[in-house]
Each structure stands twice: as C-alpha cells, then as structure tokens.
PDB file of N, CA and C in Angstrom:
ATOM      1  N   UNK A   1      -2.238  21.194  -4.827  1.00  0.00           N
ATOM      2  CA  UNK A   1      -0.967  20.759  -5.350  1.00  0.00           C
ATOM      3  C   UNK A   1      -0.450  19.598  -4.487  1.00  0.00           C
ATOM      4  N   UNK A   2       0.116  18.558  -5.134  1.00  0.00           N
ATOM      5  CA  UNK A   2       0.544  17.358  -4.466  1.00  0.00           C
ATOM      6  C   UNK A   2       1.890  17.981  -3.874  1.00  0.00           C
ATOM      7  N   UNK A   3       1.836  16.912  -2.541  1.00  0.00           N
ATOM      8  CA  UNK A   3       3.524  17.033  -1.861  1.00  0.00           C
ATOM      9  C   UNK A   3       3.599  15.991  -1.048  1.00  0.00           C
ATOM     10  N   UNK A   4       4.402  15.799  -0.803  1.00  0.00           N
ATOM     11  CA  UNK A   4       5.279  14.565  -0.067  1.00  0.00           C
ATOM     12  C   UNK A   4       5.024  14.629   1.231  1.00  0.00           C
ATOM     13  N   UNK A   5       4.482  13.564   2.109  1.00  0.00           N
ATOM     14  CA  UNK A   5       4.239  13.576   3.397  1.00  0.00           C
ATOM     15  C   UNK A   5       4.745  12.570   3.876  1.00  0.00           C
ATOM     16  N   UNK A   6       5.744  12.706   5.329  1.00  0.00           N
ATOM     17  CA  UNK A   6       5.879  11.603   6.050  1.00  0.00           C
ATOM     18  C   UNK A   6       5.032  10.644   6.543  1.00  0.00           C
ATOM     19  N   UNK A   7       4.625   9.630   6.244  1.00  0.00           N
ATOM     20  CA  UNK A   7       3.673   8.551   6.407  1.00  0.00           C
ATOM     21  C   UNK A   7       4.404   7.417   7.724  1.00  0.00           C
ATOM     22  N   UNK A   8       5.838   7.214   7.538  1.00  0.00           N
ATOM     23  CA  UNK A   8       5.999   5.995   8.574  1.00  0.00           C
ATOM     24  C   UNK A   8       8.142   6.102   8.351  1.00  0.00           C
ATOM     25  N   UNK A   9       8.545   5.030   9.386  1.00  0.00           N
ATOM     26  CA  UNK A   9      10.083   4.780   8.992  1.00  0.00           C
ATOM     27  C   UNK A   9       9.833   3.712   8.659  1.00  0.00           C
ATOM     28  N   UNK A  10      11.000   3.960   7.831  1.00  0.00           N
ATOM     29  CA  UNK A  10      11.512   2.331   7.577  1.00  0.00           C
ATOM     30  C   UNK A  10      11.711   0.892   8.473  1.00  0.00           C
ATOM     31  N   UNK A  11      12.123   1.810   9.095  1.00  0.00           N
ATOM     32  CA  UNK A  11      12.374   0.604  10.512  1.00  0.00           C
ATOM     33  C   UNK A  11      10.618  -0.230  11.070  1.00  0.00           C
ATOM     34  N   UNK A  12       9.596   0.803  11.162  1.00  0.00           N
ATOM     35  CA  UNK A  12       8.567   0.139  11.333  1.00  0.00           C
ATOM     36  C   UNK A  12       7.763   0.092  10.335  1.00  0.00           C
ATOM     37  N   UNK A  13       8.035  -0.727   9.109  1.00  0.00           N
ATOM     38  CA  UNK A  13       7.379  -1.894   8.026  1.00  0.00           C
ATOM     39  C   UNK A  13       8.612  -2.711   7.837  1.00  0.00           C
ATOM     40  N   UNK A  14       8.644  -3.914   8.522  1.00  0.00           N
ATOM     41  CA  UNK A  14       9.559  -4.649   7.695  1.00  0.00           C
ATOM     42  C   UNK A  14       9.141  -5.358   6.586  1.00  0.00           C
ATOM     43  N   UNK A  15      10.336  -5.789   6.056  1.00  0.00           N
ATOM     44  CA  UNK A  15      10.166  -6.631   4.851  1.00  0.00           C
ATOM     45  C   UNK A  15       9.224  -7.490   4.725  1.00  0.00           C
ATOM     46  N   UNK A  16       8.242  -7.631   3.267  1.00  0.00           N
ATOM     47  CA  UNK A  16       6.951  -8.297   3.355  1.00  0.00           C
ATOM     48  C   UNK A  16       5.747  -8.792   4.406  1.00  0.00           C
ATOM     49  N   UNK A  17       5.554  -6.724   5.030  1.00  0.00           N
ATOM     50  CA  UNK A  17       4.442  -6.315   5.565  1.00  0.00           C
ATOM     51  C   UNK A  17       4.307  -5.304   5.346  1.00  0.00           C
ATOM     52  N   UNK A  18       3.140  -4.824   5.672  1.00  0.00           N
ATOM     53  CA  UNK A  18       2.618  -3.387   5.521  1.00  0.00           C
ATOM     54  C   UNK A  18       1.683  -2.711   6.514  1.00  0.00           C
ATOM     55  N   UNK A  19       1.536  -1.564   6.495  1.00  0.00           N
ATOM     56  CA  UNK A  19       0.931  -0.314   7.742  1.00  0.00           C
ATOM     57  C   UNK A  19      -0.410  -0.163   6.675  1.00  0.00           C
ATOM     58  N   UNK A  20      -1.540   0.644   7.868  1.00  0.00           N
ATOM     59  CA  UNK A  20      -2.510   1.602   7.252  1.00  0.00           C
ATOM     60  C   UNK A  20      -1.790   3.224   7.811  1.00  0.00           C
ATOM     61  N   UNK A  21      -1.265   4.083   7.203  1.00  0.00           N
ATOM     62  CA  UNK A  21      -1.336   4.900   7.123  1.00  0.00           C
ATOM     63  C   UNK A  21      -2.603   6.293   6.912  1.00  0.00           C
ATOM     64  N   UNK A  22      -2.877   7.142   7.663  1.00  0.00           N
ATOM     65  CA  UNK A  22      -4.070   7.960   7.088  1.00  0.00           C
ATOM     66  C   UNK A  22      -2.941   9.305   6.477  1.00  0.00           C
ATOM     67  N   UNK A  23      -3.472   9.642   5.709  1.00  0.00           N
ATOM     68  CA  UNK A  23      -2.372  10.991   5.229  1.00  0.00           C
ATOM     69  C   UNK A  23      -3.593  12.071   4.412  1.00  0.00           C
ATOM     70  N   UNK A  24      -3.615  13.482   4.600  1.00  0.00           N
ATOM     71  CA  UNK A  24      -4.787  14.303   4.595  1.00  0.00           C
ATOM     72  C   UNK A  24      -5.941  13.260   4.177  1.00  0.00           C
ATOM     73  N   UNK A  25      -7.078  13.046   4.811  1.00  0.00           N
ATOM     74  CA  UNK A  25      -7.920  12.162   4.903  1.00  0.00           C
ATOM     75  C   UNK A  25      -8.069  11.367   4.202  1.00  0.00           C
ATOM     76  N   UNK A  26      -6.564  10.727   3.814  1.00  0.00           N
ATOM     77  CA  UNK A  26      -7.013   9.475   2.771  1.00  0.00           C
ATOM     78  C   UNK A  26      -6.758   8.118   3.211  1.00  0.00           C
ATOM     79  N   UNK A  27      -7.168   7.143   3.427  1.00  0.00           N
ATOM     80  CA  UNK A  27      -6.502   5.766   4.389  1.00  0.00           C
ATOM     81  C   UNK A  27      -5.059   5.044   2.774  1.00  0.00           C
ATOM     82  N   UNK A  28      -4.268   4.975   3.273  1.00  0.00           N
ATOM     83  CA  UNK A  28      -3.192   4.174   2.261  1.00  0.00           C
ATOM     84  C   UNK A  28      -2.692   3.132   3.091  1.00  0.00           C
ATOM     85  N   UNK A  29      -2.420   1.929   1.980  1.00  0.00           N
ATOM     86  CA  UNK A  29      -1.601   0.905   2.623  1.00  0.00           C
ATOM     87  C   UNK A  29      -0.066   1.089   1.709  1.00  0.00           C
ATOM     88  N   UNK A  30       0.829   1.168   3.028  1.00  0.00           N
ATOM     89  CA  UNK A  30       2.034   1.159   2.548  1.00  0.00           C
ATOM     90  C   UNK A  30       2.845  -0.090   2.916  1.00  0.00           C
ATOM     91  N   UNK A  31       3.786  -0.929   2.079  1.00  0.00           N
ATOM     92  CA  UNK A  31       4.272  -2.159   2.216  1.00  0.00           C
ATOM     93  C   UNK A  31       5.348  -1.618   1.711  1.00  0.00           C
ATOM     94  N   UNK A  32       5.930  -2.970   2.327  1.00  0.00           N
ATOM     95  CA  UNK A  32       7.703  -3.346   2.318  1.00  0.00           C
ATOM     96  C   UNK A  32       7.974  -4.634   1.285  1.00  0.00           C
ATOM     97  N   UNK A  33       8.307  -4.251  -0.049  1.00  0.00           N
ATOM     98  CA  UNK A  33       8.737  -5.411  -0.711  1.00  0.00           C
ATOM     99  C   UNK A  33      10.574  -5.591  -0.858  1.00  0.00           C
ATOM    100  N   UNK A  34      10.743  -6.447   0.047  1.00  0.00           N
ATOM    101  CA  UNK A  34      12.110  -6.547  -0.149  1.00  0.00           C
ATOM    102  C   UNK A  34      12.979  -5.104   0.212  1.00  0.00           C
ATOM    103  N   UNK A  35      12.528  -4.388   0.663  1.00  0.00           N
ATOM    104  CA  UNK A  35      13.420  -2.760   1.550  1.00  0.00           C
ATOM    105  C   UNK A  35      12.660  -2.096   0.156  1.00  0.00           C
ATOM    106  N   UNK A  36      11.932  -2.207  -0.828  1.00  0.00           N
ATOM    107  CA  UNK A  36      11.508  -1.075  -1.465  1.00  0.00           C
ATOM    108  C   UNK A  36      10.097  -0.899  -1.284  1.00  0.00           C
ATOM    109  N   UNK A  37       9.419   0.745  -1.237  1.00  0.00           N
ATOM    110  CA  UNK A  37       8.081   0.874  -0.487  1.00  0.00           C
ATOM    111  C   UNK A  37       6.932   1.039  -1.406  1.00  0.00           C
ATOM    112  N   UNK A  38       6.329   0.737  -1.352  1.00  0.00           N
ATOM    113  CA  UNK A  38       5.011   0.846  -2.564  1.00  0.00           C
ATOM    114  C   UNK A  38       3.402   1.668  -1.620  1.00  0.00           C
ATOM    115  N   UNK A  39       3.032   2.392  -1.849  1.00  0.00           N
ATOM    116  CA  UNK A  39       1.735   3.005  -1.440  1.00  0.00           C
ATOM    117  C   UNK A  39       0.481   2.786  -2.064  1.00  0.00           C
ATOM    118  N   UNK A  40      -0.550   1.641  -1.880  1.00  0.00           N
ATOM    119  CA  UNK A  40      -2.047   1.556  -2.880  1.00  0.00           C
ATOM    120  C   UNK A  40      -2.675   2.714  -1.939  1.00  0.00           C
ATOM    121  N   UNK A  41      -4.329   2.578  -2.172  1.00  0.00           N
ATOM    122  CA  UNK A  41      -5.132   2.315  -1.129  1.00  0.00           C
ATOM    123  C   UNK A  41      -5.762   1.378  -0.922  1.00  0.00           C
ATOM    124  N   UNK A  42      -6.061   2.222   0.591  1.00  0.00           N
ATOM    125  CA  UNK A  42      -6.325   0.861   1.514  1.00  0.00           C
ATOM    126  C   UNK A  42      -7.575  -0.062   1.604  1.00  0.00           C
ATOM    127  N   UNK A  43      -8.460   0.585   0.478  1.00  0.00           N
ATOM    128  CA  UNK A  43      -9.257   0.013   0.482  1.00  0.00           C
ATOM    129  C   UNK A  43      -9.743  -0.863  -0.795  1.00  0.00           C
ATOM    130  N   UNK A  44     -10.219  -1.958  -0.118  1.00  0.00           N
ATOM    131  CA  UNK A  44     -10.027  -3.182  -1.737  1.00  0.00           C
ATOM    132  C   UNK A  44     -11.523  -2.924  -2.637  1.00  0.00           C
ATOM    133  N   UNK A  45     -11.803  -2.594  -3.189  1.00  0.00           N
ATOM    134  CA  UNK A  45     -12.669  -2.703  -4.821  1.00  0.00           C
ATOM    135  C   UNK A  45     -13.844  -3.653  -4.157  1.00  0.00           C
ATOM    136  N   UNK A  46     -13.397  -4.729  -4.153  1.00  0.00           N
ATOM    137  CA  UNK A  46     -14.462  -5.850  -3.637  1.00  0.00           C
ATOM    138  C   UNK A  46     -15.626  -5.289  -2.940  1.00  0.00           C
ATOM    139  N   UNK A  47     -15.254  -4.940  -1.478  1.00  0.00           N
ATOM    140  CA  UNK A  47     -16.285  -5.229  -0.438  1.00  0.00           C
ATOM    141  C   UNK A  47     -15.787  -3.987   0.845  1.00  0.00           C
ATOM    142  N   UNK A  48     -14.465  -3.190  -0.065  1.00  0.00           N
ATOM    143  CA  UNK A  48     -14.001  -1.955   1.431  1.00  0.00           C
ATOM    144  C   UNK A  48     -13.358  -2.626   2.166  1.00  0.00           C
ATOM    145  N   UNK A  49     -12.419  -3.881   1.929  1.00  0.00           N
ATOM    146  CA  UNK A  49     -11.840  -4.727   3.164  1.00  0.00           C
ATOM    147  C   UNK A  49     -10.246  -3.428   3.131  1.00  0.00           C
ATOM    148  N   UNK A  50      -9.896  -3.911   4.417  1.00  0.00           N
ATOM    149  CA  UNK A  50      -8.644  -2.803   4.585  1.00  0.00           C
ATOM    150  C   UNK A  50      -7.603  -3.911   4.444  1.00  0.00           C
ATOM    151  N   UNK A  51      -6.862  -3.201   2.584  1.00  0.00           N
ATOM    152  CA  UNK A  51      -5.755  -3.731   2.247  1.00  0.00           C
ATOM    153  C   UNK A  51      -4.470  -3.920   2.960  1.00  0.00           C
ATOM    154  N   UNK A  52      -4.261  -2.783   4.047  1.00  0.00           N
ATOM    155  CA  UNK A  52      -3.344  -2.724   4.715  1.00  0.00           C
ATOM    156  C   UNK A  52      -3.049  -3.617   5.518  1.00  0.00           C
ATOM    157  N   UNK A  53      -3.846  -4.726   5.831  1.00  0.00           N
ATOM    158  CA  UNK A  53      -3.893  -5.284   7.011  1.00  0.00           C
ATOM    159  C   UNK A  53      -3.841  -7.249   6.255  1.00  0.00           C
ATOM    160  N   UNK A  54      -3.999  -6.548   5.277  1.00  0.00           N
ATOM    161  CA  UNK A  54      -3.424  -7.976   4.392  1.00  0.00           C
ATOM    162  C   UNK A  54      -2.344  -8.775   4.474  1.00  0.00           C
ATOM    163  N   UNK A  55      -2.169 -10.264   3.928  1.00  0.00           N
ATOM    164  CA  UNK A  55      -0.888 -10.885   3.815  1.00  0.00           C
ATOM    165  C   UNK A  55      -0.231 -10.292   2.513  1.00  0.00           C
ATOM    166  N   UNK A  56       0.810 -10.147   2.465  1.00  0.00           N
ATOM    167  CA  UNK A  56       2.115 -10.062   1.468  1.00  0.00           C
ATOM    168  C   UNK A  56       2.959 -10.882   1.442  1.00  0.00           C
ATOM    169  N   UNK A  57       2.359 -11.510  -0.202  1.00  0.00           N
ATOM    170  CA  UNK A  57       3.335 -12.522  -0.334  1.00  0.00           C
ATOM    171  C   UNK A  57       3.573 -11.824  -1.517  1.00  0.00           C
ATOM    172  N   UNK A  58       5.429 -11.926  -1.642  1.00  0.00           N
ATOM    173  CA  UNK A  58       6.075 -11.319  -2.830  1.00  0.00           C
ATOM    174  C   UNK A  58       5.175  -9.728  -2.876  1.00  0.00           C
ATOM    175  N   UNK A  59       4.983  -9.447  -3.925  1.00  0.00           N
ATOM    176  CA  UNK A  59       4.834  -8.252  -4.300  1.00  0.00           C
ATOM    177  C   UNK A  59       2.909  -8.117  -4.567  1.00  0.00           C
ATOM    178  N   UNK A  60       2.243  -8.880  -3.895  1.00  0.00           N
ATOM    179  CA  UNK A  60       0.712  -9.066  -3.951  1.00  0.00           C
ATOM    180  C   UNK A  60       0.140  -9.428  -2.789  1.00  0.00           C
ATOM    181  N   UNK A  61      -0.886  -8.311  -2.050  1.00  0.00           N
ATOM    182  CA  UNK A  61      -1.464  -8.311  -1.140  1.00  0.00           C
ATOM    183  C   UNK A  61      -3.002  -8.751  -1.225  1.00  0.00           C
ATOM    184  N   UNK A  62      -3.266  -9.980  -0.449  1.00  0.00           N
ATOM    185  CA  UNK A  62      -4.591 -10.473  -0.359  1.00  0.00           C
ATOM    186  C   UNK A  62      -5.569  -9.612   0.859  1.00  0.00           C
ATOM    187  N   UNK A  63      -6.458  -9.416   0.182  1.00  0.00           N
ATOM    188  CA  UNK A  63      -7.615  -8.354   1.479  1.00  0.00           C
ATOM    189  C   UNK A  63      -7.563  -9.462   2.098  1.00  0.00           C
ATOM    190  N   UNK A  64      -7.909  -9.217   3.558  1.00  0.00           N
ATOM    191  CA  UNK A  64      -8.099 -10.242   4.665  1.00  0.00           C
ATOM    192  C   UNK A  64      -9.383 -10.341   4.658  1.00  0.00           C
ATOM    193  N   UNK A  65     -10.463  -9.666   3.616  1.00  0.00           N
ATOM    194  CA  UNK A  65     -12.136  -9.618   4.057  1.00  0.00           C
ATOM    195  C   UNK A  65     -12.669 -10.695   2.974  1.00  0.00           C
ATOM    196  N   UNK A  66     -12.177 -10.463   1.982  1.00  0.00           N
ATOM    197  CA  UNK A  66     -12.757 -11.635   0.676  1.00  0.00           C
ATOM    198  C   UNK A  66     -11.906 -12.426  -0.034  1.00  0.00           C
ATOM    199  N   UNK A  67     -10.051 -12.224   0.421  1.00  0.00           N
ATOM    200  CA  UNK A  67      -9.320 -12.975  -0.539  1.00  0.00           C
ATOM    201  C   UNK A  67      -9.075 -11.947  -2.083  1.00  0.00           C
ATOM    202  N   UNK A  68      -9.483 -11.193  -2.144  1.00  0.00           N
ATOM    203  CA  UNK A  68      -9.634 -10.284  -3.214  1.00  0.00           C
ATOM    204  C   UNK A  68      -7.914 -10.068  -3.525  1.00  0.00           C
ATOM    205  N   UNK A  69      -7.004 -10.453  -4.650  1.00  0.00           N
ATOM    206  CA  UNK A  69      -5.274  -9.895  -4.609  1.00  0.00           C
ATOM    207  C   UNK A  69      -5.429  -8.522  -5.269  1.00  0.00           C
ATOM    208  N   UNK A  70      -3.924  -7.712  -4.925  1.00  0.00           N
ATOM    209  CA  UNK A  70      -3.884  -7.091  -5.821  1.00  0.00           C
ATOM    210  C   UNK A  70      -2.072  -6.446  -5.728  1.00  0.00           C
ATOM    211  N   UNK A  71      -1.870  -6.352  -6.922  1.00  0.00           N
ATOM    212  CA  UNK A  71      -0.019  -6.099  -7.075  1.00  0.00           C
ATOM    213  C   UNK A  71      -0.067  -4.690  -6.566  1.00  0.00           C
ATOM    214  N   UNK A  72       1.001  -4.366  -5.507  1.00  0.00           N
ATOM    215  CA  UNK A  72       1.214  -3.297  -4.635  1.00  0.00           C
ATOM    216  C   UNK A  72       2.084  -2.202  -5.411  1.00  0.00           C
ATOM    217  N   UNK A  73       2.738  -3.055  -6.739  1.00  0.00           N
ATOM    218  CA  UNK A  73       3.359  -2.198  -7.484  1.00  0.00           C
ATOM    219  C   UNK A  73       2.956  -1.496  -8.398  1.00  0.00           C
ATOM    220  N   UNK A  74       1.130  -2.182  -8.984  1.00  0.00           N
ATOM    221  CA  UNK A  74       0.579  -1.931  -9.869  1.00  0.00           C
ATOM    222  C   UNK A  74      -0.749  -0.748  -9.378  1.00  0.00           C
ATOM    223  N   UNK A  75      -1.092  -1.476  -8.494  1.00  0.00           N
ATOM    224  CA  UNK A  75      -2.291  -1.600  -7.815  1.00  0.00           C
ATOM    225  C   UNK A  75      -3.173  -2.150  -8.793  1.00  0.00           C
ATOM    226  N   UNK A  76      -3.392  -2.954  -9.881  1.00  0.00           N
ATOM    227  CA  UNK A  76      -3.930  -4.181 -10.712  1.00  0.00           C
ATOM    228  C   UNK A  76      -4.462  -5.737  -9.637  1.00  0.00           C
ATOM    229  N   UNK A  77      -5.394  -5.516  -9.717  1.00  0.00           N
ATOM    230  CA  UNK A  77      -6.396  -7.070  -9.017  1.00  0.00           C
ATOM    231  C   UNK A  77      -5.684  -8.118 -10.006  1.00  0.00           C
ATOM    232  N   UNK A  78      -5.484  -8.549  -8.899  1.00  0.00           N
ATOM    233  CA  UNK A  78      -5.090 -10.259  -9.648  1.00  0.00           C
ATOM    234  C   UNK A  78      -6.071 -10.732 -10.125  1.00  0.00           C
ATOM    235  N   UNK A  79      -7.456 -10.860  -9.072  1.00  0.00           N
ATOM    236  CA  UNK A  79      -8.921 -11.567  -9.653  1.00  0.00           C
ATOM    237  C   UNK A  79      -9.412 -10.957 -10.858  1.00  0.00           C
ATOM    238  N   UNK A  80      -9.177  -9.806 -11.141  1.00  0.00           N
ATOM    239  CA  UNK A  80      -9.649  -8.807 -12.068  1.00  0.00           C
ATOM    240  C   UNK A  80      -9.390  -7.878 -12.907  1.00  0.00           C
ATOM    241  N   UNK A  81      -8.752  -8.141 -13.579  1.00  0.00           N
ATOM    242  CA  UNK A  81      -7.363  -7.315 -14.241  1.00  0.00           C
ATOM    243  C   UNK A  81      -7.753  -5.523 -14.787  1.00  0.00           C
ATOM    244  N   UNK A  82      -8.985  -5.750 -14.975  1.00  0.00           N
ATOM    245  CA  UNK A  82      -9.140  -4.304 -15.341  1.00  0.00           C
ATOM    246  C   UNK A  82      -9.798  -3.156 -13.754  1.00  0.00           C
ATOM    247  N   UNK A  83      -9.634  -3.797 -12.890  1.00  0.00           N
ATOM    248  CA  UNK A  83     -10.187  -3.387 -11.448  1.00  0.00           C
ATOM    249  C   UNK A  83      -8.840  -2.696 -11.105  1.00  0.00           C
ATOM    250  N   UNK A  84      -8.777  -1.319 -10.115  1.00  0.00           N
ATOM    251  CA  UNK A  84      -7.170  -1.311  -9.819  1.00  0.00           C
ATOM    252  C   UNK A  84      -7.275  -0.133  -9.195  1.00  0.00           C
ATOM    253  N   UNK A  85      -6.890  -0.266  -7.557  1.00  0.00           N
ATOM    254  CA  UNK A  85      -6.424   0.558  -6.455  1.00  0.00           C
ATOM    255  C   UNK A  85      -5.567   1.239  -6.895  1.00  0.00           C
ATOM    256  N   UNK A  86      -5.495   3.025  -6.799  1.00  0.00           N
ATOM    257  CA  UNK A  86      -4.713   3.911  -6.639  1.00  0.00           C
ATOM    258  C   UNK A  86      -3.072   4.174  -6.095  1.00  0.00           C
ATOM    259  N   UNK A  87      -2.247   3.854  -6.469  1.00  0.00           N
ATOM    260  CA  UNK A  87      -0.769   3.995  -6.301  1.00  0.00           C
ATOM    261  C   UNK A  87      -0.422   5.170  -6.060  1.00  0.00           C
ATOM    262  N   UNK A  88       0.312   5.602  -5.318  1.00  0.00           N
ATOM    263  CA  UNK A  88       1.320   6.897  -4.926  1.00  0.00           C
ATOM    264  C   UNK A  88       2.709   6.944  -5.204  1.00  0.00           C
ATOM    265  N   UNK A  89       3.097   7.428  -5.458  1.00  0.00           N
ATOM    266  CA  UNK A  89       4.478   7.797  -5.634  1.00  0.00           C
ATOM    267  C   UNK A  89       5.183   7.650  -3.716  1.00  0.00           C
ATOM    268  N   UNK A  90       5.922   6.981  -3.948  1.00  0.00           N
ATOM    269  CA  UNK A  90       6.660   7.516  -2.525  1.00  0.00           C
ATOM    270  C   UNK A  90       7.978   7.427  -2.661  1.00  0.00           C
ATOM    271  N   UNK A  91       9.126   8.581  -1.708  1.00  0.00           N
ATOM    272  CA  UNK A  91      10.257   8.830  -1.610  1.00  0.00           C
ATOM    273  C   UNK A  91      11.143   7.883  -0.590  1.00  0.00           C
ATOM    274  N   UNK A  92      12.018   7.920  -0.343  1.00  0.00           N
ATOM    275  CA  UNK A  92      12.766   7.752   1.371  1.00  0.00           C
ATOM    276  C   UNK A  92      14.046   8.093   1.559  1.00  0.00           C
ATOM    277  N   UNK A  93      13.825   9.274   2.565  1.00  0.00           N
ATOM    278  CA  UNK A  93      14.631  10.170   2.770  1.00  0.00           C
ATOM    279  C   UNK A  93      15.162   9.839   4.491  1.00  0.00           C
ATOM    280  N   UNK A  94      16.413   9.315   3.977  1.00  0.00           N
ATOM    281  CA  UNK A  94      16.922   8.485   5.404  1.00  0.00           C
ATOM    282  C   UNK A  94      16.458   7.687   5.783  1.00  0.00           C
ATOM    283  N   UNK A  95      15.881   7.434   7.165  1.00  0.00           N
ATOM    284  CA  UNK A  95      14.551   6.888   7.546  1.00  0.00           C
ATOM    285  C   UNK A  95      13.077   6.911   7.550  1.00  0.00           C
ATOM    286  N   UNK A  96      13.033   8.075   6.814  1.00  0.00           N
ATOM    287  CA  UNK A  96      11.643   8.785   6.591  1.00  0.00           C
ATOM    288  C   UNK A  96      11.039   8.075   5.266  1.00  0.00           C
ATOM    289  N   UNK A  97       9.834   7.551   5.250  1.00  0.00           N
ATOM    290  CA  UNK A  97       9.078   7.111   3.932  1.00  0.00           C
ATOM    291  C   UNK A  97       8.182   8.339   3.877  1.00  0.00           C
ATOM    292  N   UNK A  98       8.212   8.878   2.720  1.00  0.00           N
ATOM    293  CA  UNK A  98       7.418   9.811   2.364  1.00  0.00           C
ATOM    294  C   UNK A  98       6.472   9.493   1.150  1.00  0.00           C
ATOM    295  N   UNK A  99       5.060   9.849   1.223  1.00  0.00           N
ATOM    296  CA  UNK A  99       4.220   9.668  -0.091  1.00  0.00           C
ATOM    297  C   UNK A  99       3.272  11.244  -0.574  1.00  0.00           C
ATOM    298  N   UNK A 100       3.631  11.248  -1.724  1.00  0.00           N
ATOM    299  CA  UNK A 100       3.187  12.082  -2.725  1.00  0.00           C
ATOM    300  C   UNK A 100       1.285  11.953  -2.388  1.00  0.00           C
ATOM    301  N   UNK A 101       0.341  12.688  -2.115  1.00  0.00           N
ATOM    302  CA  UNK A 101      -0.584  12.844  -2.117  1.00  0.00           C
ATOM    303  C   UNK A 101      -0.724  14.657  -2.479  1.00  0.00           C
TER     304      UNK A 101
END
C-alpha cells in the first residue's frame, strides 16, 4: 500500500533545482518549480543518466549525461513524446515535502 514519505524540506531545494532523493529503494528526483514540488524518477530513459542532478529550466529538466529533456510535471520527454519517467504524487506539510510511493 502506498504512503507518504518524508523525502527533503523545503528550505533545501530552492527554486529551479532539484535533489536525488532515495525513498524505499527507489532513486527520485525531486524539484522546485517556482515553491511548487514535482517528484519523476531519477533515472532518464536514454542512457540511466541521473535526472536529479540536471539543469531546470522552467518546468523541464535536461539529463546532464545525453541532453535527453523531460517535463517534471509530466514526466513526458521533450525529445520523445511517447517516452515518460514515472511521477509521484507529493504533499507539503509545513516544511516537510512528502512523496507518495
């Protein structure tokens, strides 16, 4: 059964960046678009590059391994529209970011 796990605060992702989080053995990248939090995973389709560690510009994170995009809100490849990283639900409760796994 899914439940909500503390992954990170708010305070450490600022605005247009993002963490690798591990949460029960799954790697997620969680980003900051504008104070609202989005959860893919962290790993890109392409080649396994770690999304987390990507640039964020606006609301689309480029893998740092091949250039590979993909919308953090969607998890939809820009290069590839029918390709598409796993999204989570996440909460935030005070300072606490929490994600649904």
């Amino acid at each position: 059964m899914a439940e909500f796990v503390k992954v990170a605060s708010t305070e450490g992702i600022a605005p247009g960046s993002g963490i690798v989080a591990e949460v029960n053995g799954k790697s997620l990248a969680i980003f900051n678009v504008d104070g609202t939090f989005y959860a893919i995973d962290n790993t890109c389709l392409h080649k396994g590059g770690p999304l987390g560690e990507g640039d964020l510009a606006g609301d689309v994170v480029t893998c740092p391994w091949h250039g590979w995009e993909y919308d953090v809100k969607t998890g939809i490849s820009v290069n590839n529209p029918s390709a598409r990283v796993t999204t989570y639900p996440i909460v935030v409760e005070g300072a606490d970011i929490k994600v649904e796994v």
